[in-house]
N, C-alpha and C. Protein backbone atom coordinates (compact mmCIF):
# COMPACT_ATOMS: atom_id res chain seq x y z
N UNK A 1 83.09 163.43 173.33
CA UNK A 1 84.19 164.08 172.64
C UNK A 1 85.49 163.67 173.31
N UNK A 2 86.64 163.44 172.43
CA UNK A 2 87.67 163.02 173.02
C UNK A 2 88.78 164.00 172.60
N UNK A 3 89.83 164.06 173.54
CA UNK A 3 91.09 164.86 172.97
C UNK A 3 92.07 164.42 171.89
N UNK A 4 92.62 165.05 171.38
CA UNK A 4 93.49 164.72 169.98
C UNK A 4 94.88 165.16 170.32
N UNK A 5 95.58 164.54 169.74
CA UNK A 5 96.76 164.89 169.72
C UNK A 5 97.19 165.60 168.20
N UNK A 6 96.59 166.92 167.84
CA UNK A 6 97.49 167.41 166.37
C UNK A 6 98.81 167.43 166.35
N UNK A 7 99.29 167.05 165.03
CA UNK A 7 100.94 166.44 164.76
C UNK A 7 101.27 167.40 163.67
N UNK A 8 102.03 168.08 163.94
CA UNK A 8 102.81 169.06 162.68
C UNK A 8 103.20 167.49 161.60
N UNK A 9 103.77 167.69 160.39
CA UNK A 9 104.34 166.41 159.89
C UNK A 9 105.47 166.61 159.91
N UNK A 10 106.34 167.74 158.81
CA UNK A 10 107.72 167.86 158.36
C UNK A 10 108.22 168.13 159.85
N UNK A 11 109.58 168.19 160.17
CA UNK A 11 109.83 168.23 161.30
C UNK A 11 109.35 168.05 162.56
N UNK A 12 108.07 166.86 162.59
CA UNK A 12 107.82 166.68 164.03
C UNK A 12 108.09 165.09 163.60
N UNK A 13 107.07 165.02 162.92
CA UNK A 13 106.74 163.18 162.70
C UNK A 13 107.75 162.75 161.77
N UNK A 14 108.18 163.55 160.61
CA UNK A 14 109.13 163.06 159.74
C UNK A 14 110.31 163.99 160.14
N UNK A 15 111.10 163.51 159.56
CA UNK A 15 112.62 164.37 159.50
C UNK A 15 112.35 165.65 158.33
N UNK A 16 112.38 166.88 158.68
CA UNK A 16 112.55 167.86 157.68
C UNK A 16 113.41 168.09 156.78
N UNK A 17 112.52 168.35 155.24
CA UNK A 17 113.16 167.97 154.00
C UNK A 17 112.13 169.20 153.63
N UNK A 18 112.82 169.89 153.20
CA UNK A 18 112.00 171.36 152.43
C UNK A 18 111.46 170.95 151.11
N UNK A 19 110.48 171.09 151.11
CA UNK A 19 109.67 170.71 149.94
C UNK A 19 109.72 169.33 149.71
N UNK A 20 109.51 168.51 150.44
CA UNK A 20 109.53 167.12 150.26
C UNK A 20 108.20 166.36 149.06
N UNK A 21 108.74 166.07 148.36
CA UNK A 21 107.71 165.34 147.06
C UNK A 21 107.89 163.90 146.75
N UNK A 22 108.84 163.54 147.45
CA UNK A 22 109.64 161.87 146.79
C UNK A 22 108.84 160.71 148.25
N UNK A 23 107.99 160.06 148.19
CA UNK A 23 107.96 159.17 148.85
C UNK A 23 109.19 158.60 149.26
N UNK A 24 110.48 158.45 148.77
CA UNK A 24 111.19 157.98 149.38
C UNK A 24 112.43 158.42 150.48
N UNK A 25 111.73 159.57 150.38
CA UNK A 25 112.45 160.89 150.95
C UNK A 25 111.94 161.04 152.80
N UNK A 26 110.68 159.69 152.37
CA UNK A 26 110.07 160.00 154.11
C UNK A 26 111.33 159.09 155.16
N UNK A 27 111.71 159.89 156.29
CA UNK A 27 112.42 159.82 157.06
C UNK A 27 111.58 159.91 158.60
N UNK A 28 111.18 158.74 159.29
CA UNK A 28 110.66 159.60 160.32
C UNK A 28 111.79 159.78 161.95
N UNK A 29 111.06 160.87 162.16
CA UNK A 29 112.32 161.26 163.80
C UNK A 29 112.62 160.00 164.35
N UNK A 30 113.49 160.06 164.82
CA UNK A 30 113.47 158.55 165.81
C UNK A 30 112.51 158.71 166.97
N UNK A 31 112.03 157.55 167.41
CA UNK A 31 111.32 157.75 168.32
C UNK A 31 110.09 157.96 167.93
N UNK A 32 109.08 158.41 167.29
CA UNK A 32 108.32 159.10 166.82
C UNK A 32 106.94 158.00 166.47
N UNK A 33 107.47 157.02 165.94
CA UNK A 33 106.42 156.29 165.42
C UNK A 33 106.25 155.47 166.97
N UNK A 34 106.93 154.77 167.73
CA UNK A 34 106.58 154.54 169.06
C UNK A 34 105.71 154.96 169.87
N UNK A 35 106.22 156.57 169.75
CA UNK A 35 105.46 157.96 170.64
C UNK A 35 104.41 157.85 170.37
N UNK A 36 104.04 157.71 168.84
CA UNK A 36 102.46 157.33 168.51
C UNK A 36 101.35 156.45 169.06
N UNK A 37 102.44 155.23 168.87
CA UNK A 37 101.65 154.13 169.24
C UNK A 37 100.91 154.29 170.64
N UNK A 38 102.24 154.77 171.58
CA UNK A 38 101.94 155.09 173.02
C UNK A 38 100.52 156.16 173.50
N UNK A 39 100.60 156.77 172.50
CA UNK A 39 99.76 157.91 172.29
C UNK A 39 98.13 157.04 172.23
N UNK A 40 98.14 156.53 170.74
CA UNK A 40 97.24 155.84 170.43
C UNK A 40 96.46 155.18 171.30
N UNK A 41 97.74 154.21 172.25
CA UNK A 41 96.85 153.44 172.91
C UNK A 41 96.19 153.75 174.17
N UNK A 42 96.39 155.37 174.68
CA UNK A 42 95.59 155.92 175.75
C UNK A 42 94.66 156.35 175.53
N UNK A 43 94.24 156.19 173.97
CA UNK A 43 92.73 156.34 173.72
C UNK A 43 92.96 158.03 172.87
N UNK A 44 93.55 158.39 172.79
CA UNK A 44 94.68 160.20 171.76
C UNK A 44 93.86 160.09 170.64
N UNK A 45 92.90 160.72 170.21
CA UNK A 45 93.17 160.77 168.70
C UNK A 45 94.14 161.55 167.72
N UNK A 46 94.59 160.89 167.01
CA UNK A 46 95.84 161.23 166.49
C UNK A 46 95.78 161.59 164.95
N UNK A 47 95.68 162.94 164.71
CA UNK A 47 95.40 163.96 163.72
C UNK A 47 96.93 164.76 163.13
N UNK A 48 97.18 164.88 161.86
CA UNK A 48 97.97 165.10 161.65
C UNK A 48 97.73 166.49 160.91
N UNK A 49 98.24 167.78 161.22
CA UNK A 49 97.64 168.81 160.56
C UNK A 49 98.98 169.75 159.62
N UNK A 50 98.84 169.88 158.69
CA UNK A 50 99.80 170.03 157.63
C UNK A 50 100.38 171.03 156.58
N UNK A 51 100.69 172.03 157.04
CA UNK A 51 100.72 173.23 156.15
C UNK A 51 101.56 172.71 154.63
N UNK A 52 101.04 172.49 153.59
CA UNK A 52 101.74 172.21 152.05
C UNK A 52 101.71 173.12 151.13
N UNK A 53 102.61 174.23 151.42
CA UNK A 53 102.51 175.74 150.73
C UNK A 53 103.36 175.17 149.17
N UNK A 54 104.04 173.96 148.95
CA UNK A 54 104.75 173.61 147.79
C UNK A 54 104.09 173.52 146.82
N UNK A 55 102.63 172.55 146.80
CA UNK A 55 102.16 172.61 146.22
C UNK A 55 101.45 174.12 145.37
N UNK A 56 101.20 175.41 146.42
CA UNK A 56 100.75 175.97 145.10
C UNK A 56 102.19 176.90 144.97
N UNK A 57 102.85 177.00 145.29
CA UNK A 57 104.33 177.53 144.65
C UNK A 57 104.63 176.65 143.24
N UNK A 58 104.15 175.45 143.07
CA UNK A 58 104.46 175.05 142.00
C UNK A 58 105.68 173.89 142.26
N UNK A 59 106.43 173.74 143.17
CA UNK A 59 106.98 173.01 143.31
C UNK A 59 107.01 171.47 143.61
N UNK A 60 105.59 171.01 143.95
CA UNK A 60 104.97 169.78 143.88
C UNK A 60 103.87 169.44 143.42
N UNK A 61 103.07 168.38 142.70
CA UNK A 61 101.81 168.47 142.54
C UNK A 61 101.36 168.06 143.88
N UNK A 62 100.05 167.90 143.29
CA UNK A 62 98.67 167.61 144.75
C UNK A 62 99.03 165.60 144.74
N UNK A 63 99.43 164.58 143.41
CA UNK A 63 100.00 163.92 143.74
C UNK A 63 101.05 163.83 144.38
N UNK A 64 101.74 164.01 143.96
CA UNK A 64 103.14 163.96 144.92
C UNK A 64 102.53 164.45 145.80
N UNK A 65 102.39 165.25 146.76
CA UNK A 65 101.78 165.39 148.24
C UNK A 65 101.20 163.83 149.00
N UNK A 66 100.34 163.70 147.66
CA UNK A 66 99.58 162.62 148.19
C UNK A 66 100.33 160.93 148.63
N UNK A 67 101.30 160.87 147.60
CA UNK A 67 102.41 159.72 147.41
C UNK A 67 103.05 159.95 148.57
N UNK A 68 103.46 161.11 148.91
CA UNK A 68 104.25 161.13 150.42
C UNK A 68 103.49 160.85 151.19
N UNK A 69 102.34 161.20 151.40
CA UNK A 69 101.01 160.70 152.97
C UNK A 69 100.67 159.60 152.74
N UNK A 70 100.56 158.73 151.83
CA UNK A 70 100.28 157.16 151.60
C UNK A 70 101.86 156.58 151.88
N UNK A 71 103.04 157.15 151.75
CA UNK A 71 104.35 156.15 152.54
C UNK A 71 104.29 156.77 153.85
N UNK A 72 103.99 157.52 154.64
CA UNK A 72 103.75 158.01 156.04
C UNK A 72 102.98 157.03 156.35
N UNK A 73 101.55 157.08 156.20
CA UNK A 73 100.65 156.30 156.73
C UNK A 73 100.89 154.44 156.46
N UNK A 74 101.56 154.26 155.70
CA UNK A 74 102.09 153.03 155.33
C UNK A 74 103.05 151.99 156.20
N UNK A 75 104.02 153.50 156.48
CA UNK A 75 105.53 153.11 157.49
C UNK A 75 104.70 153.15 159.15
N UNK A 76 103.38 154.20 159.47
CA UNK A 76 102.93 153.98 160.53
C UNK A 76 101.98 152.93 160.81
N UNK A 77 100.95 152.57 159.72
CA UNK A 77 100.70 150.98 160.01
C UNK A 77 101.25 149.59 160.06
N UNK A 78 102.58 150.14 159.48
CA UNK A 78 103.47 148.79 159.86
C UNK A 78 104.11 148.76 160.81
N UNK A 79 103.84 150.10 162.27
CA UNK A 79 103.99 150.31 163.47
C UNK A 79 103.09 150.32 164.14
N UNK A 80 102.26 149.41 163.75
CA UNK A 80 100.77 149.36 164.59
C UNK A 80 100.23 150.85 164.84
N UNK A 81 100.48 151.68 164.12
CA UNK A 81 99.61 153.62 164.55
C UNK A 81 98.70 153.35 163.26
N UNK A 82 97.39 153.83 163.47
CA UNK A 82 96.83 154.38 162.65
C UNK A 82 96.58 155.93 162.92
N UNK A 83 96.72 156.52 161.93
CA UNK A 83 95.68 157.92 161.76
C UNK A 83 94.25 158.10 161.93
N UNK A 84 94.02 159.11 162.99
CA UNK A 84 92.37 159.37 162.73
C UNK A 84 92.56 159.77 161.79
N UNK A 85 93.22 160.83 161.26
CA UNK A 85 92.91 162.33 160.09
C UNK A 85 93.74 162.23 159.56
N UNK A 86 93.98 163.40 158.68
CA UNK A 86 95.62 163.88 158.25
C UNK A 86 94.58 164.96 156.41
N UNK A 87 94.58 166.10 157.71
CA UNK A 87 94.38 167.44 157.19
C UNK A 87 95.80 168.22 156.04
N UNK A 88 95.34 169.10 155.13
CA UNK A 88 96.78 169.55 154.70
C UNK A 88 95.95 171.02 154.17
N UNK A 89 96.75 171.88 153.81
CA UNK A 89 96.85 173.26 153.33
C UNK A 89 97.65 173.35 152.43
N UNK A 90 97.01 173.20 150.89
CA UNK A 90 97.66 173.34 149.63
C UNK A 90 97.65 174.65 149.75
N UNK A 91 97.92 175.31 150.48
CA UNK A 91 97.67 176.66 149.86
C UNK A 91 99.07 178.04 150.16
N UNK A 92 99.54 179.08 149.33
CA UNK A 92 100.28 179.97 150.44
C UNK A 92 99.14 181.47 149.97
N UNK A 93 99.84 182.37 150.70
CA UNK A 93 99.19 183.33 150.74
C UNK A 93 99.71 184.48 149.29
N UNK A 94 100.86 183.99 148.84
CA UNK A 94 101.29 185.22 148.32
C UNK A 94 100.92 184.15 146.76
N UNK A 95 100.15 182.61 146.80
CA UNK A 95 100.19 182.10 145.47
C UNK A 95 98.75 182.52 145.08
N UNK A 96 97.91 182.04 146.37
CA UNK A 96 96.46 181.69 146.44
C UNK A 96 95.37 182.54 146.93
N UNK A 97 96.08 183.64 148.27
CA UNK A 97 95.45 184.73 148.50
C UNK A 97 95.13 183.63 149.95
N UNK A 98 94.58 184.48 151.28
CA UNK A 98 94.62 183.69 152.15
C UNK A 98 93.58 182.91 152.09
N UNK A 99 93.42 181.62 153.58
CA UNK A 99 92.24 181.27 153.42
C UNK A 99 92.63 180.79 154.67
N UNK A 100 91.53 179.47 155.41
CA UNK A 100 90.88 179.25 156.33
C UNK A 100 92.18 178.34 157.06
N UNK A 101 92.42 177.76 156.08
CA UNK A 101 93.20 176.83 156.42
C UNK A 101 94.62 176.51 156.99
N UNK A 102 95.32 177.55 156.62
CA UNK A 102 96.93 177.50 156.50
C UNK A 102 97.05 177.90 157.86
N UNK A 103 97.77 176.85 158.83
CA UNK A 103 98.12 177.33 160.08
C UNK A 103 98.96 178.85 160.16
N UNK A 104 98.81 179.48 161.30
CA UNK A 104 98.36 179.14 162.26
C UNK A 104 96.71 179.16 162.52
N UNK A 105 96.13 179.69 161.04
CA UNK A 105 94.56 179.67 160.91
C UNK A 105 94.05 178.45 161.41
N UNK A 106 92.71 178.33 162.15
CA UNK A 106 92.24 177.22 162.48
C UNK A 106 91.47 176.12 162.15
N UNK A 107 91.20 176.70 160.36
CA UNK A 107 90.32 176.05 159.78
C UNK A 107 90.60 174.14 160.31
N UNK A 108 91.62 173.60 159.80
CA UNK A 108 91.82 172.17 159.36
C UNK A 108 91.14 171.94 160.99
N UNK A 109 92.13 172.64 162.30
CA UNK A 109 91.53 172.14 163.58
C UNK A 109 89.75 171.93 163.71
N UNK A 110 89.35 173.15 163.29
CA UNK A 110 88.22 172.85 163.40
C UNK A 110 87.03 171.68 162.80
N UNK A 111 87.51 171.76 161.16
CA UNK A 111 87.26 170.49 160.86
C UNK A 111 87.25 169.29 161.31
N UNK A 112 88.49 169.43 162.05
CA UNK A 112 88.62 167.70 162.23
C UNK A 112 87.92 167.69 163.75
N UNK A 113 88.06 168.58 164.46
CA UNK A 113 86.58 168.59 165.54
C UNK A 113 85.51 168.16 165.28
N UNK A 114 85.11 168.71 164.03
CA UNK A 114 83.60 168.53 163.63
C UNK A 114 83.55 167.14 163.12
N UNK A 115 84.39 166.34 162.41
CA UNK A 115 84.40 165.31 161.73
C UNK A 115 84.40 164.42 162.49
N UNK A 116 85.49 164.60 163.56
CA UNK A 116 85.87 163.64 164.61
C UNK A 116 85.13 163.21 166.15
N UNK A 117 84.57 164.07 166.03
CA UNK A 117 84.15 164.97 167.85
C UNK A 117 85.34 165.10 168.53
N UNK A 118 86.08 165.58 168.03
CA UNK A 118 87.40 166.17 168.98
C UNK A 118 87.27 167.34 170.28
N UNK A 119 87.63 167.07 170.97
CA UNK A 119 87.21 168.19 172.25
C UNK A 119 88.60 169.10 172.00
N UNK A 120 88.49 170.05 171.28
CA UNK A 120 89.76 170.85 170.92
C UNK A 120 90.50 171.81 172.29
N UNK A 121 89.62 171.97 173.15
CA UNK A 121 90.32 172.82 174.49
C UNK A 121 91.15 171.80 175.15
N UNK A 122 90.63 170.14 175.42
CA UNK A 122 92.09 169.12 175.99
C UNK A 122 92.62 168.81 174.91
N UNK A 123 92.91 169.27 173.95
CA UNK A 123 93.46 168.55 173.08
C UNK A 123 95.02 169.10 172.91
N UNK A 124 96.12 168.84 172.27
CA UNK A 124 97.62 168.95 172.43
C UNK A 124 97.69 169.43 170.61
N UNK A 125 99.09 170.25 170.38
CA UNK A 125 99.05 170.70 169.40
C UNK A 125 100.73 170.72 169.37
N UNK A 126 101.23 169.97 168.20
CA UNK A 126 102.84 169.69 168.80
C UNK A 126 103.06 169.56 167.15
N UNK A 127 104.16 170.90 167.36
CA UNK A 127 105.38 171.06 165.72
C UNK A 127 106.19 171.37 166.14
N UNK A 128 107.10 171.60 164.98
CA UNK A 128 108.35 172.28 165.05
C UNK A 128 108.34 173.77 165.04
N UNK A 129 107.27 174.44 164.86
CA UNK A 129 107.34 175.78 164.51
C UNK A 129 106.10 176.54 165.56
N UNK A 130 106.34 177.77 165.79
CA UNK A 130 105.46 178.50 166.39
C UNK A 130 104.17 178.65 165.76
N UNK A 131 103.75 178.94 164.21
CA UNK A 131 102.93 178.59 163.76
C UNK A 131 102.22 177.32 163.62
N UNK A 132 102.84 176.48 164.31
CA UNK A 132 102.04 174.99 164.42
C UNK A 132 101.09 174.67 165.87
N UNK A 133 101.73 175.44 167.24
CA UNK A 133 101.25 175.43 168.08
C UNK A 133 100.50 176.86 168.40
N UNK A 134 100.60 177.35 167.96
CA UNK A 134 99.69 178.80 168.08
C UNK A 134 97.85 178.66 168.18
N UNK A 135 97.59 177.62 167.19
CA UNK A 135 95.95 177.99 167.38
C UNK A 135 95.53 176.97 168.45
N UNK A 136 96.69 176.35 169.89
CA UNK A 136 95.75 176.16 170.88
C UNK A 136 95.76 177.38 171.32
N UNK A 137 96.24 178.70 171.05
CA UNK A 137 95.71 180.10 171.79
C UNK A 137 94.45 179.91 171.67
N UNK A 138 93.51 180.04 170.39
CA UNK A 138 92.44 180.18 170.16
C UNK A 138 91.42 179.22 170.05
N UNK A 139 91.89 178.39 170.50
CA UNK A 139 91.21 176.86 170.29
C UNK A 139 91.26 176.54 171.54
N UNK A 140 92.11 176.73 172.79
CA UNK A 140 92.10 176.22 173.91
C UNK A 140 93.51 174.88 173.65
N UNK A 141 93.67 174.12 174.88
CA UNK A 141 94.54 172.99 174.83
C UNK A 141 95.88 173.38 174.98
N UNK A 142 96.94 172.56 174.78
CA UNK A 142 98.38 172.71 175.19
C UNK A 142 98.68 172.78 173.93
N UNK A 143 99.90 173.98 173.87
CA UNK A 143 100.73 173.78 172.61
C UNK A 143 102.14 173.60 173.30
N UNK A 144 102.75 172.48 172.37
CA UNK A 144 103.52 171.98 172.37
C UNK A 144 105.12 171.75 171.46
N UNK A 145 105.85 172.84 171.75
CA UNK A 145 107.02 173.11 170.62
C UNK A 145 108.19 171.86 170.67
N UNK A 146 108.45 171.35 169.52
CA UNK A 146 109.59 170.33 169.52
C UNK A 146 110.60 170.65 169.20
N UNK A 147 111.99 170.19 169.76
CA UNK A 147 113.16 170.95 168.82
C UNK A 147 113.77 170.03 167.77
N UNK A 148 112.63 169.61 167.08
CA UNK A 148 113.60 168.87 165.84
C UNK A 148 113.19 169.74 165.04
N UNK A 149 112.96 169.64 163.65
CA UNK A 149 113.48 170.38 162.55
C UNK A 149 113.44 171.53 163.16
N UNK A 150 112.88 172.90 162.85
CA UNK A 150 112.89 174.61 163.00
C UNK A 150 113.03 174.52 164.43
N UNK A 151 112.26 173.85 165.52
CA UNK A 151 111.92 173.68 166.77
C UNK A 151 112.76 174.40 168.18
N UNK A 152 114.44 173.96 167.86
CA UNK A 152 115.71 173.88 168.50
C UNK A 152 115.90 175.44 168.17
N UNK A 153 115.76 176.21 166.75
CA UNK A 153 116.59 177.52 166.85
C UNK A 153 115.05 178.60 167.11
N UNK A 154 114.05 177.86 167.17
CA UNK A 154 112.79 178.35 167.54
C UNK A 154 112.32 178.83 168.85
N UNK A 155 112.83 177.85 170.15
CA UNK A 155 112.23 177.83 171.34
C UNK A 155 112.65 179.40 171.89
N UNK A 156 113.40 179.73 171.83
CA UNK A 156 113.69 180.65 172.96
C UNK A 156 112.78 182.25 172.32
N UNK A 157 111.74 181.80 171.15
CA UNK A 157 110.69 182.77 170.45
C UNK A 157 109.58 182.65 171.29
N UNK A 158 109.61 181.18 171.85
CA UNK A 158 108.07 180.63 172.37
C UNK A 158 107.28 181.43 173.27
N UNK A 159 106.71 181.69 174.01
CA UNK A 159 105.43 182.50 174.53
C UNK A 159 105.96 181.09 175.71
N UNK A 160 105.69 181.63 177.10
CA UNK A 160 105.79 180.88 178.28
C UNK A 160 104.61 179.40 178.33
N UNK A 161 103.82 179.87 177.90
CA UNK A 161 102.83 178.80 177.96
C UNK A 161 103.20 177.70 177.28
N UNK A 162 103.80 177.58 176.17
CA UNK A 162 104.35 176.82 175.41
C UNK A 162 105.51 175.62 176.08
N UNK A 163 105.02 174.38 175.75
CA UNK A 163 105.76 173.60 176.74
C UNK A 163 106.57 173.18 175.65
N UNK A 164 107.98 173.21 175.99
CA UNK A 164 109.02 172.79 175.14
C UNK A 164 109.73 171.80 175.16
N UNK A 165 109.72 170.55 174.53
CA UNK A 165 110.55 169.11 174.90
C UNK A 165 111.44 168.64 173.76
N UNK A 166 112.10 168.04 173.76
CA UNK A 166 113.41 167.50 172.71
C UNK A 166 112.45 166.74 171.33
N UNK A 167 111.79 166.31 171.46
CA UNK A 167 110.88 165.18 170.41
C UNK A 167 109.28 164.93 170.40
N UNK A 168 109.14 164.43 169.89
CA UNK A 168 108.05 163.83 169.68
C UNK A 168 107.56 162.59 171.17
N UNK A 169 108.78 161.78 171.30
CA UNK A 169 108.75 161.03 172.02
C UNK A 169 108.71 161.80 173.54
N UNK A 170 109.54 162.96 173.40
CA UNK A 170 108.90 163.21 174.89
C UNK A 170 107.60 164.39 175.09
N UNK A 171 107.24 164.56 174.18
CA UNK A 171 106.22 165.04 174.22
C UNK A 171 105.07 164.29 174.84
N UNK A 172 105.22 162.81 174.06
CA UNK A 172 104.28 161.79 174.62
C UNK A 172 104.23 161.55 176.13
N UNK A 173 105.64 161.54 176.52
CA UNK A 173 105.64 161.50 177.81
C UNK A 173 105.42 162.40 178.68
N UNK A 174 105.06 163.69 177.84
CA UNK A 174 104.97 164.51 178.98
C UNK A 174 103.05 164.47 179.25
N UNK A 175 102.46 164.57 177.85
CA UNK A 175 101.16 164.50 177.51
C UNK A 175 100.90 163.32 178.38
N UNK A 176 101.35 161.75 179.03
CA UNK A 176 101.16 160.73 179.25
C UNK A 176 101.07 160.74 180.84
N UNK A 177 101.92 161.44 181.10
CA UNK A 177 102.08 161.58 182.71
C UNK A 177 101.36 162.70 183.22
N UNK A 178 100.46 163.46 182.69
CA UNK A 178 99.49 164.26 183.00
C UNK A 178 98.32 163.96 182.87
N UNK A 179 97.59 162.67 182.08
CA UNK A 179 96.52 162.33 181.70
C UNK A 179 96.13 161.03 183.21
């Protein structure tokens, strides 16, 4: 079993765009697709886990979702990153009623454990939002708050354990110099 690196998308890996549906709308952080690579090549599996409450609000289809994760994964193989995963949660609570999935629930983590052999207690858990790093409470591993999109007016909510860095990119470095 190996450790993973879970990746919030909107505001960690891409630039945050509320309700984003336009493939051409993908923006990623600076730095970010690098951080990956760096990631990648210490052996990281690199899982992307995705709350998409637009879709059942009605505001995107399940294509469009999909058109945006095929130009993500597109712009990151033409940065030498591949994806192990890239989990999502069509779902909200007040459209669909709850379920397993929608962070900070742990469903998608667990999945991609099972799919992957992910060792989820070393594993790293890095968004913009408190609900993105929350289920290494219950899962074990480091959570990891960024201050790009929500991240910056977020931190000073964080729980001490919570390691807080400017990006994506230094996240890597912090994850890099501890391994």
């Amino acid at each position: 079993m190996r450790p993973a690196v879970f990746l919030d998308r909107d505001g960690t890996l891409i630039e945050e765009k509320e309700y984003l549906a336009d493939p051409d709308g993908v923006a990623f952080v600076p730095g970010a697709i690098e951080a990956l690579a760096r990631l990648q090549d210490a052996g990281l599996a690199l899982v992307v886990v995705t709350n998409q409450s637009g879709i059942a609000r009605g505001y995107y289809t399940l294509d469009d979702y999909h058109a945006v994760a095929r130009r993500v994964e597109a712009e990151l193989a033409a940065g030498g990153v591949r994806l192990d995963a890239t989990y999502f949660c069509p779902h909200h609570p007040d459209h669909t009623g709850p379920c397993r999935c929608r962070k900070p629930a742990t469903g998608m983590y667990e999945s991609a454990a099972d799919e992957l052999g992910l060792d989820l207690a070393a594993s790293y858990y890095v968004g913009d939002k408190l609900t993105d790093v929350e289920p290494a409470r219950a899962l074990g591993g480091t959570p990891m708050l960024v201050r790009t999109g929500y991240g910056g007016a977020l931190e000073g909510q964080a729980p001490p354990e919570v390691v807080v860095v400017d990006d994506l990119a230094a996240a890597a470095d912090w994850i890099l110099a501890r391994r």
